[in-house]
C-alpha atoms as a PDB file:
ATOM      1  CA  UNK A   1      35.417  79.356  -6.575  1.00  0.00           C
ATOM      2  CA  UNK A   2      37.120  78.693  -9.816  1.00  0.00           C
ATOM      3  CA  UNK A   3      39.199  75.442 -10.633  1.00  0.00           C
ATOM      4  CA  UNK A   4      42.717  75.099 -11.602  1.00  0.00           C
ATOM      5  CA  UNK A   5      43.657  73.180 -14.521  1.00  0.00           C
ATOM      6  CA  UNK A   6      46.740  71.378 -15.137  1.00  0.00           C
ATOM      7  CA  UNK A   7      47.496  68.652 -17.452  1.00  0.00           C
ATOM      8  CA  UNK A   8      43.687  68.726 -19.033  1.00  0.00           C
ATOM      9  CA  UNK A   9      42.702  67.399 -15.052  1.00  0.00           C
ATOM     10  CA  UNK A  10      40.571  69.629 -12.831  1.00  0.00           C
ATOM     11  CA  UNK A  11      41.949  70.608  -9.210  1.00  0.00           C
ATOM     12  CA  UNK A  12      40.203  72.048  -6.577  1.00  0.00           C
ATOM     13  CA  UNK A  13      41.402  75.013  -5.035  1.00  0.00           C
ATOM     14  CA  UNK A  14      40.049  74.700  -1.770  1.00  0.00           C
ATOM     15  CA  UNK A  15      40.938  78.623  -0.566  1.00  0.00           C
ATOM     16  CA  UNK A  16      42.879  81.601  -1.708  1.00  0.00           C
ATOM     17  CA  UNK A  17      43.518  84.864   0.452  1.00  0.00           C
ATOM     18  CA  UNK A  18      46.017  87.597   0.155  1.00  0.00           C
ATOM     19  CA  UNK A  19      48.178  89.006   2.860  1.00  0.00           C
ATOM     20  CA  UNK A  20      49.155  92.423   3.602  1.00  0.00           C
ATOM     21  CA  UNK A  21      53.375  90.669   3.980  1.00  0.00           C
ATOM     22  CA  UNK A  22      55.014  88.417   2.078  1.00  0.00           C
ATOM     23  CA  UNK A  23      55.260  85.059   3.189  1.00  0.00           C
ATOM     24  CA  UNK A  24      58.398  82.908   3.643  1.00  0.00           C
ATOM     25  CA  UNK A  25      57.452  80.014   5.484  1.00  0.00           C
ATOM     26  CA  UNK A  26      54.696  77.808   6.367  1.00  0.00           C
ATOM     27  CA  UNK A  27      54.018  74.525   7.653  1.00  0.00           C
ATOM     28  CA  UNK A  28      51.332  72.340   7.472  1.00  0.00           C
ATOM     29  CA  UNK A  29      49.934  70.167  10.414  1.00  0.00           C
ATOM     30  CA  UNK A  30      49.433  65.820   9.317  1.00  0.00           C
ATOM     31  CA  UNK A  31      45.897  66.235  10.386  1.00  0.00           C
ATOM     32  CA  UNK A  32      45.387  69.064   8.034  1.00  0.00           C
ATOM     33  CA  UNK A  33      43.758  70.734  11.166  1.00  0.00           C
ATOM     34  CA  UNK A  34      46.625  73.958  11.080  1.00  0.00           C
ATOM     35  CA  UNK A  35      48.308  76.145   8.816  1.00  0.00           C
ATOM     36  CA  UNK A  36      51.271  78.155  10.327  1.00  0.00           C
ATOM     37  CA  UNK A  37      53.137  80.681   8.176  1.00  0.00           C
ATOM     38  CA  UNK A  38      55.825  83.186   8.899  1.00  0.00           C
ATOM     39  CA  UNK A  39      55.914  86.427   6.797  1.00  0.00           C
ATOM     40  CA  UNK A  40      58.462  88.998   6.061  1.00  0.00           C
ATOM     41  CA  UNK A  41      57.184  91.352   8.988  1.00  0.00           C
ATOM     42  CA  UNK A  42      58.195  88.654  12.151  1.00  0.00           C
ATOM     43  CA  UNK A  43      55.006  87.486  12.221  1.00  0.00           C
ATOM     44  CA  UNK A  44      53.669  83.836  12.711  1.00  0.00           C
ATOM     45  CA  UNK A  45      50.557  82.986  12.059  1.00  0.00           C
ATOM     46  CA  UNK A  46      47.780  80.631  13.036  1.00  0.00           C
ATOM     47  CA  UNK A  47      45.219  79.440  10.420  1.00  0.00           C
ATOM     48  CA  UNK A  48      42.347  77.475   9.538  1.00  0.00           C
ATOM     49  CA  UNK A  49      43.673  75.811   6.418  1.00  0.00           C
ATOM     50  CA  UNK A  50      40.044  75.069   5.261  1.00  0.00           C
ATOM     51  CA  UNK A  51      38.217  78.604   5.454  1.00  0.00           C
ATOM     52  CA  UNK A  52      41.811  80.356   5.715  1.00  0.00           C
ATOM     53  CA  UNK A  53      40.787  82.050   8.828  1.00  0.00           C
ATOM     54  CA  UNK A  54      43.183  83.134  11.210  1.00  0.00           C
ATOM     55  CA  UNK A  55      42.886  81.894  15.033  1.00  0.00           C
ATOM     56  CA  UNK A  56      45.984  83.841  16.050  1.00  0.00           C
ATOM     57  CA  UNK A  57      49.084  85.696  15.070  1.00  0.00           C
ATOM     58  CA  UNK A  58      52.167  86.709  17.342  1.00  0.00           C
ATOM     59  CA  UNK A  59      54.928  89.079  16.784  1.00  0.00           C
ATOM     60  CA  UNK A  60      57.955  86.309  16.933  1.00  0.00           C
ATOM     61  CA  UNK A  61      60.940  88.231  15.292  1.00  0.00           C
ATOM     62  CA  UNK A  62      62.178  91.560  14.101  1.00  0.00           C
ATOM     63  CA  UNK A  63      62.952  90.436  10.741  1.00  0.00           C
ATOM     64  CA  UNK A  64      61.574  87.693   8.172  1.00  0.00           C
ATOM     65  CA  UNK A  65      60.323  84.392   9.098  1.00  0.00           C
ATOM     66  CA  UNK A  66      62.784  81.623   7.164  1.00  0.00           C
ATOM     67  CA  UNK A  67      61.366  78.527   8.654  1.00  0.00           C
ATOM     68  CA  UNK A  68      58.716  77.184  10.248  1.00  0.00           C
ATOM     69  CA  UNK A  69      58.652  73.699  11.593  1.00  0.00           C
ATOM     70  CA  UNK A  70      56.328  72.008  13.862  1.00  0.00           C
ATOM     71  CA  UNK A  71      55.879  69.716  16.670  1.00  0.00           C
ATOM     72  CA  UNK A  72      53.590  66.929  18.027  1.00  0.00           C
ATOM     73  CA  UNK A  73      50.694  69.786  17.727  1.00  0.00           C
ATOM     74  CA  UNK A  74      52.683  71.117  20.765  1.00  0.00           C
ATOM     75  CA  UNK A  75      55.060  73.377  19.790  1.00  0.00           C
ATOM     76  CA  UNK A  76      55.871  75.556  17.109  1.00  0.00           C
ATOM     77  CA  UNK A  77      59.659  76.712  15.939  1.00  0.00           C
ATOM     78  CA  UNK A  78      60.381  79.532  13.737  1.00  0.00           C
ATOM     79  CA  UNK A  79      63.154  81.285  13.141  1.00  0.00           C
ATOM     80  CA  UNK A  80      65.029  84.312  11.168  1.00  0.00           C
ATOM     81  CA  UNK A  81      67.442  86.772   9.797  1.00  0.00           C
ATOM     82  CA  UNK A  82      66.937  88.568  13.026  1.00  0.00           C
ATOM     83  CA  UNK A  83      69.393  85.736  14.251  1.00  0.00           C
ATOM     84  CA  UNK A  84      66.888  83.849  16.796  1.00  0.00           C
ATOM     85  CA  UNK A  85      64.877  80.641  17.420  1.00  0.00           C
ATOM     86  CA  UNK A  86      61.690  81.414  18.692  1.00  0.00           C
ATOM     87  CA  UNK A  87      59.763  78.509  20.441  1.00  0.00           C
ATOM     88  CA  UNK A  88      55.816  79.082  20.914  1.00  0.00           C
ATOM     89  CA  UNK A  89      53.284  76.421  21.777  1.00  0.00           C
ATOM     90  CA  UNK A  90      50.671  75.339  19.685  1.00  0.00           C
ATOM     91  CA  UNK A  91      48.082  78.593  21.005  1.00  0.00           C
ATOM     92  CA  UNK A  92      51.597  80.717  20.220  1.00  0.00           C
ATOM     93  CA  UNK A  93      52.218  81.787  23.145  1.00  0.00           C
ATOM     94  CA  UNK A  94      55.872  82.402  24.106  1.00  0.00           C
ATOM     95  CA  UNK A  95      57.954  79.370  25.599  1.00  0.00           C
ATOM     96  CA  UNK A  96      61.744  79.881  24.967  1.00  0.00           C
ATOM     97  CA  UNK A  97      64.297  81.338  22.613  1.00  0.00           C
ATOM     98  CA  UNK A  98      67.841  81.241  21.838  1.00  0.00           C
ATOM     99  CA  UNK A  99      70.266  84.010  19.844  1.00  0.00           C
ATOM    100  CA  UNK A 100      73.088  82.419  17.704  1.00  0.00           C
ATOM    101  CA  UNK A 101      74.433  85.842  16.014  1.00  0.00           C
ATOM    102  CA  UNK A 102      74.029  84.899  13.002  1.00  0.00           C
ATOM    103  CA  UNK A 103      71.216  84.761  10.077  1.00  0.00           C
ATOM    104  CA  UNK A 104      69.279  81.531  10.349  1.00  0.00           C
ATOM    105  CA  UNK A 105      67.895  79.871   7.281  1.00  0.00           C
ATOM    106  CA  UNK A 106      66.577  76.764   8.122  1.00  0.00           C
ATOM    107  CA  UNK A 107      65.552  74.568  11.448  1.00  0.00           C
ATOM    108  CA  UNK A 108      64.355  71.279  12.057  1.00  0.00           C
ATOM    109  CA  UNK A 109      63.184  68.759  14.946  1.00  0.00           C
ATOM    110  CA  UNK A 110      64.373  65.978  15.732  1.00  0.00           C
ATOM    111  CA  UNK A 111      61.719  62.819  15.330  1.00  0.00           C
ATOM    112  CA  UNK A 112      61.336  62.225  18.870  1.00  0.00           C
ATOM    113  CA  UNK A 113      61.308  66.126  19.573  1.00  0.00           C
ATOM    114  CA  UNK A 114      64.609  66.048  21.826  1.00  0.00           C
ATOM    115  CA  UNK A 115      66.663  68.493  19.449  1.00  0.00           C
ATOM    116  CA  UNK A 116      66.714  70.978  17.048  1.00  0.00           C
ATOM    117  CA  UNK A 117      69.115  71.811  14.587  1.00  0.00           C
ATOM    118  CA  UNK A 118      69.568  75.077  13.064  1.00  0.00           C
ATOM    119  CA  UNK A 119      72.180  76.372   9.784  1.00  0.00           C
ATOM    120  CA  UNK A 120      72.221  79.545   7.761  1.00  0.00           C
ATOM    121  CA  UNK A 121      75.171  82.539   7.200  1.00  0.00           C
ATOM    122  CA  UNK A 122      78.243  80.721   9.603  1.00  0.00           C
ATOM    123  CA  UNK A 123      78.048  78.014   7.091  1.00  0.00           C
ATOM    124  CA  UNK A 124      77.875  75.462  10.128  1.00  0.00           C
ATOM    125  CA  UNK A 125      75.187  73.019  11.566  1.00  0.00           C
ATOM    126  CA  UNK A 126      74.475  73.948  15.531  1.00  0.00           C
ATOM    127  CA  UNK A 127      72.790  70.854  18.043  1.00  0.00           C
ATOM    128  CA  UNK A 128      70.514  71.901  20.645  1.00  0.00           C
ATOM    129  CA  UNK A 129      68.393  70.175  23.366  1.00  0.00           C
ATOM    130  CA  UNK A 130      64.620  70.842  22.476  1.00  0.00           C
ATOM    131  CA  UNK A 131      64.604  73.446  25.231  1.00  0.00           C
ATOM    132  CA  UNK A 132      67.959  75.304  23.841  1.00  0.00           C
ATOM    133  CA  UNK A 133      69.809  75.317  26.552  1.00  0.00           C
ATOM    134  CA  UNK A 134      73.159  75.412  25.345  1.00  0.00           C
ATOM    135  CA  UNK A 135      74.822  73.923  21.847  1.00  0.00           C
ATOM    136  CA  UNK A 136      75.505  70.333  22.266  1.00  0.00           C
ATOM    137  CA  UNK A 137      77.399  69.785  18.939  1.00  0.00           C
ATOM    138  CA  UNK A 138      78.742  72.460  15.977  1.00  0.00           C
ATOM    139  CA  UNK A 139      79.647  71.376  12.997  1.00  0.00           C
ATOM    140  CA  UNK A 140      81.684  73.037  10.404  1.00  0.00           C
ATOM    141  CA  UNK A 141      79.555  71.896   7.556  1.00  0.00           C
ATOM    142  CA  UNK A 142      80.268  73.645   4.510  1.00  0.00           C
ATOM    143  CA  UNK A 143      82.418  76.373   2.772  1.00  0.00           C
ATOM    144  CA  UNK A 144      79.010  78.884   2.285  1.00  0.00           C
ATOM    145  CA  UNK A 145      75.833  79.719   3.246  1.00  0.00           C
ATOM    146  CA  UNK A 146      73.771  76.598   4.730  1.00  0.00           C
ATOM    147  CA  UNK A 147      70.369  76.470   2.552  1.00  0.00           C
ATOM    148  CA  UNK A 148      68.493  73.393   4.535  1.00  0.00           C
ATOM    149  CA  UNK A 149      68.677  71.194   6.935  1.00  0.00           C
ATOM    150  CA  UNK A 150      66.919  68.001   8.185  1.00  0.00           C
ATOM    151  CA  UNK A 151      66.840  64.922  10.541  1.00  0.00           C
ATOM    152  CA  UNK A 152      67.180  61.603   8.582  1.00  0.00           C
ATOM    153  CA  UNK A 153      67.339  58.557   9.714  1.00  0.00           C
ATOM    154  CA  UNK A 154      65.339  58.327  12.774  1.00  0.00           C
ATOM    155  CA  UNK A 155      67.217  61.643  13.683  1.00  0.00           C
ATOM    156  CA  UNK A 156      70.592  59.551  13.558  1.00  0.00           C
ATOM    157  CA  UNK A 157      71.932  61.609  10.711  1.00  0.00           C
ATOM    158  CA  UNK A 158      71.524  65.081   9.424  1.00  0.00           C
ATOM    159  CA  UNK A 159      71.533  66.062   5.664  1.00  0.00           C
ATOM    160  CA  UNK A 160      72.697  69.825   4.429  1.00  0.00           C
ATOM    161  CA  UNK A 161      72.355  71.636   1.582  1.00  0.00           C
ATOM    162  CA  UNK A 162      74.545  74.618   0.622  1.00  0.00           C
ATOM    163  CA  UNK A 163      75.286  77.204  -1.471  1.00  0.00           C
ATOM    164  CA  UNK A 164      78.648  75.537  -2.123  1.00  0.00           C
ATOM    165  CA  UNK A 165      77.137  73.599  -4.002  1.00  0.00           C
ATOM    166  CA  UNK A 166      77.538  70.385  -1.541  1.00  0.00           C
ATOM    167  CA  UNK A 167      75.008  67.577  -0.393  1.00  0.00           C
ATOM    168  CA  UNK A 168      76.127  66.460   2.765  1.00  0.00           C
ATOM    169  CA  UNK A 169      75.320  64.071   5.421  1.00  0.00           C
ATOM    170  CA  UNK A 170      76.745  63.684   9.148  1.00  0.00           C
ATOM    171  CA  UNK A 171      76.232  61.673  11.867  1.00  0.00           C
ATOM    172  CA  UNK A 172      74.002  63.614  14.237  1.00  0.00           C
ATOM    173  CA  UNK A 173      76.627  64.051  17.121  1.00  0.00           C
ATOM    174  CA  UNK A 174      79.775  63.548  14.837  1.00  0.00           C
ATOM    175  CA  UNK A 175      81.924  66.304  12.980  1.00  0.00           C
ATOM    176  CA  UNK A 176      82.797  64.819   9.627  1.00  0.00           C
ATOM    177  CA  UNK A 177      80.404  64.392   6.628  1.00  0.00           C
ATOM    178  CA  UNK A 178      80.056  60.578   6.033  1.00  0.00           C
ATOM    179  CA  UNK A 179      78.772  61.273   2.781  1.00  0.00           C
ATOM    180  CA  UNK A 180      78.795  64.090  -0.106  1.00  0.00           C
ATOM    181  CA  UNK A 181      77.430  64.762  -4.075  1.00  0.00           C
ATOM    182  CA  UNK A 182      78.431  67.514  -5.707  1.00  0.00           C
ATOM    183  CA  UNK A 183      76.207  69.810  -7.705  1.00  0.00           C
ATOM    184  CA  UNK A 184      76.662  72.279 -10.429  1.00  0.00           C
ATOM    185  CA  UNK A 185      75.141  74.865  -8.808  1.00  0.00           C
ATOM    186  CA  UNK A 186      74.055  75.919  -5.136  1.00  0.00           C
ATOM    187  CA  UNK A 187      71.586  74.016  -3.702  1.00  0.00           C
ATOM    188  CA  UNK A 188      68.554  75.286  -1.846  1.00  0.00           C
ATOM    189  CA  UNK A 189      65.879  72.746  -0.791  1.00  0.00           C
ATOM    190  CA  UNK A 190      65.546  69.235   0.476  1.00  0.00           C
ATOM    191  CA  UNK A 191      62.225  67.118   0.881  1.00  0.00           C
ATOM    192  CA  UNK A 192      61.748  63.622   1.669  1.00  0.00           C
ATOM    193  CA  UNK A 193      58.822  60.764   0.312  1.00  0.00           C
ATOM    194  CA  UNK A 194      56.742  60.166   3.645  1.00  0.00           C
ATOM    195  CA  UNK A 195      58.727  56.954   5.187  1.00  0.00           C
ATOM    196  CA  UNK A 196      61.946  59.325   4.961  1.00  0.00           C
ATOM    197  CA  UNK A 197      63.802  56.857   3.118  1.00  0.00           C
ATOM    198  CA  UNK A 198      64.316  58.672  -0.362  1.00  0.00           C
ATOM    199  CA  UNK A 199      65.359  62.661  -0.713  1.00  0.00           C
ATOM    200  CA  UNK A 200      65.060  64.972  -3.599  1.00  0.00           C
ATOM    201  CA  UNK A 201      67.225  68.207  -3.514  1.00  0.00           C
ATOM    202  CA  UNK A 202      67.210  71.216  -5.757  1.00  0.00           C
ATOM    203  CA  UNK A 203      69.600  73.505  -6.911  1.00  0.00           C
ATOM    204  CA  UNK A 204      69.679  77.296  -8.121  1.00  0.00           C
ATOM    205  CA  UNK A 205      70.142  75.934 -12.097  1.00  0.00           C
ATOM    206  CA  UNK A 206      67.245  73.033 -12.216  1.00  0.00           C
ATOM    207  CA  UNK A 207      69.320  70.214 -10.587  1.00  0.00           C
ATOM    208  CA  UNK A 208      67.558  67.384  -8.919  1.00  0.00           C
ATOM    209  CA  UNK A 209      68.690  64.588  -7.330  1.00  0.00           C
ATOM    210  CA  UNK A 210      67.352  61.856  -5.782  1.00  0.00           C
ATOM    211  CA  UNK A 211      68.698  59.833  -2.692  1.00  0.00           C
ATOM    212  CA  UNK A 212      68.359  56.445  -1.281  1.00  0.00           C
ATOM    213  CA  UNK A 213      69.081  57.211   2.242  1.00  0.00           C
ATOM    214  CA  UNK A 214      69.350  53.608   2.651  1.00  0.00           C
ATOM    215  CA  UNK A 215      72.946  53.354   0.565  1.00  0.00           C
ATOM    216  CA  UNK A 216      74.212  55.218   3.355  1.00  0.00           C
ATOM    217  CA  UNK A 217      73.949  53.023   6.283  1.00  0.00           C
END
């Protein structure tokens, strides 16, 4: 298989495959053991990340797949514009579910796997109990469109990104964002360097910005 170069440095592409639907989503196990992606057909899928073979795929939602996140190789979450969280264990098969009626773009779980929190179209931030029986906390987060969401802090705080062009961060079971940066643009993703201490976002126009978590406490 052919390399990629970038920079005048040699990278190996370990596998390449083509799928018959677009994908939207994925998420990568620690252990490098598991690829799971969600596509534009509902699907999630089960992979080998190393031969890109597929152990298993299930049917989890009428519409696309706009997040995938993982679990404690226990469970996996996905969700989508069909307006659902979908939980599956780690062979897929079906545990539990939840309908908000409204467009999800983004979930995440919480570090010790208690809650999830999901955002999207209603422009707010909804609190669950892992299992997702009923909301614990909503938060009217922004003025638009909720891009991404994640636990920070040891899952103490919660930082949003929206299209109104707003960087927020709450307290996990408050109402009121503690902190806020304004961007030029909307702003779509959030990551974080592996002790969770410092997050980059980016926005629509080429924004970044880098965060010391730690400023906020």
């Amino acid at each position: 298989m052919p390399n990629l170069v970038y920079s005048d440095q040699e990278i190996e592409l370990v596998g390449q495959k083509k799928l018959n639907s677009p994908i939207k989503a994925m998420e990568l196990t620690p252990d490098n053991n598991f690829l799971f992606t969600g596509d534009k057909s509902g699907y999630v899928h089960k992979w080998d990340p190393q031969k890109l073979i597929s152990y298993k795929n299930e049917k989890s939602h009428s519409e696309v797949v706009n997040d995938i996140e993982i679990f404690d190789e226990r469970y996996v979450v996905s969700t989508s514009s069909d307006e659902r969280i979908v939980i599956r264990d780690f062979d897929l098969n079906y545990v539990n579910e939840e309908f908000l009626f409204e467009w999800i773009f983004s979930i995440d779980i919480s570090h010790d796997g208690n809650y999830i929190i999901s955002a999207g179209i209603d422009k707010k931030i909804h609190l669950f109990p892992f299992n997702l029986d009923n909301c614990i906390n909503t938060i009217d987060a922004h003025a638009d469109w909720v891009n991404d969401i994640r636990f920070c802090d040891n899952s103490k705080k919660i930082i949003s990104v929206s299209d109104d062009k707003q960087i927020k961060i709450f307290n996990t079971s408050g109402s009121k964002a503690n902190k806020d940066i304004t961007a030029g643009s909307a702003v779509k993703n959030i990551c974080f360097n592996p002790n969770g201490e410092i997050v980059a976002c980016g926005t629509v126009e080429g924004e970044i910005f880098i965060i010391d978590l730690n400023s906020f406490n």
